[in-house]
Protein backbone atom coordinates (compact mmCIF):
# COMPACT_ATOMS: atom_id res chain seq x y z
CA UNK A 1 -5.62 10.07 2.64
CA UNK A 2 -5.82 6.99 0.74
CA UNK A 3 -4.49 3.38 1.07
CA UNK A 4 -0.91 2.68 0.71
CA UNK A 5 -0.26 0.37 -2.49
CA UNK A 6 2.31 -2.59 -1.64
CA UNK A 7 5.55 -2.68 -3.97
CA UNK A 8 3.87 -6.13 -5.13
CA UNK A 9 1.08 -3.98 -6.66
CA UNK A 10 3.37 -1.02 -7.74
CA UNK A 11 5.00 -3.97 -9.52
CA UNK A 12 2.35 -5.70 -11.25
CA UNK A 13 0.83 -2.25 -12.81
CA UNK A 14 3.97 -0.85 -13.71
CA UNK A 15 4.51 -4.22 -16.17
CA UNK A 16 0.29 -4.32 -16.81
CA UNK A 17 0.88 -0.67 -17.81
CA UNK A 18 4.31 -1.25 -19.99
CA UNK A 19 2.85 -4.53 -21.69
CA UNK A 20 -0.71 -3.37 -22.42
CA UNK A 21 -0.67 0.42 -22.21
CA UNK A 22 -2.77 1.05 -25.09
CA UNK A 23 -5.78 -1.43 -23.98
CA UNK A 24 -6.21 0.19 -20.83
CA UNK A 25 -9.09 2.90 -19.84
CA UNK A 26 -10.21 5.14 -17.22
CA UNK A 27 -13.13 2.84 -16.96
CA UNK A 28 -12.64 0.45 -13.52
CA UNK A 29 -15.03 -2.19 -14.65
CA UNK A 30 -13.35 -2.70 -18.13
CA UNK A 31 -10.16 -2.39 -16.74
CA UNK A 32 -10.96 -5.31 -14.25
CA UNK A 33 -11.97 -7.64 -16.89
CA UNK A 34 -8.71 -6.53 -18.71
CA UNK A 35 -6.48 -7.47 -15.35
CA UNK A 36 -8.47 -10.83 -15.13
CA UNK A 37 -7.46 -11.84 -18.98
CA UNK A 38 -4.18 -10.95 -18.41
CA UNK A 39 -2.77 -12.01 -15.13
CA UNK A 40 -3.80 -14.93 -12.85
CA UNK A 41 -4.75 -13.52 -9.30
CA UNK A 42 -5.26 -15.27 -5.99
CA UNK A 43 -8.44 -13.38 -5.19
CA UNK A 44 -11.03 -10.62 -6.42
CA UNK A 45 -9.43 -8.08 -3.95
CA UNK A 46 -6.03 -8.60 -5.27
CA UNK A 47 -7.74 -8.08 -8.98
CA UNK A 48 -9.72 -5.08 -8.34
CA UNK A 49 -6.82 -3.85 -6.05
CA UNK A 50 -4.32 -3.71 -9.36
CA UNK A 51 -7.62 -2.71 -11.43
CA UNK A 52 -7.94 -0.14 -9.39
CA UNK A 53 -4.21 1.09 -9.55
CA UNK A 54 -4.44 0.38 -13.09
CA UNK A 55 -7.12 3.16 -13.44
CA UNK A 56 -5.66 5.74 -11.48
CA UNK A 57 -2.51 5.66 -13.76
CA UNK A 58 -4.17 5.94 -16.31
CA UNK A 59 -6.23 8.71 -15.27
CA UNK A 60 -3.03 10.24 -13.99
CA UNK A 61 -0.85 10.05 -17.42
CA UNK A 62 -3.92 11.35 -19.69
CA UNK A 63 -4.03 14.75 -17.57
């Protein structure tokens, strides 16, 4: 089982997604630095959190 993903986060990727769907990868590290230019976060957990959602969309709508 993996971690449950708050609506806020849901939220944020959705848009992330929608806004800059073509910049995106299935690479984590260059989809953090992507999240970073884009959005202002509170923290590194809250960054790599959406990175990390960002990814597994992606990964998800390619297959």
């Amino acid at each position: 089982m993996g971690r449950i993903k708050t609506m806020q986060i849901k939220r944020v990727t959705k848009k992330l997604l929608e806004l800059h769907k073509g910049k995106f990868t299935e690479n984590f590290d260059q989809n953090k630095k992507l999240v970073d230019q884009f959005i202002e976060t509170k923290s590194k957990k809250l960054r790599n959190v959406i990175a990390g959602a960002v990814t597994k969309d992606t990964r998800v709508k390619k297959d």
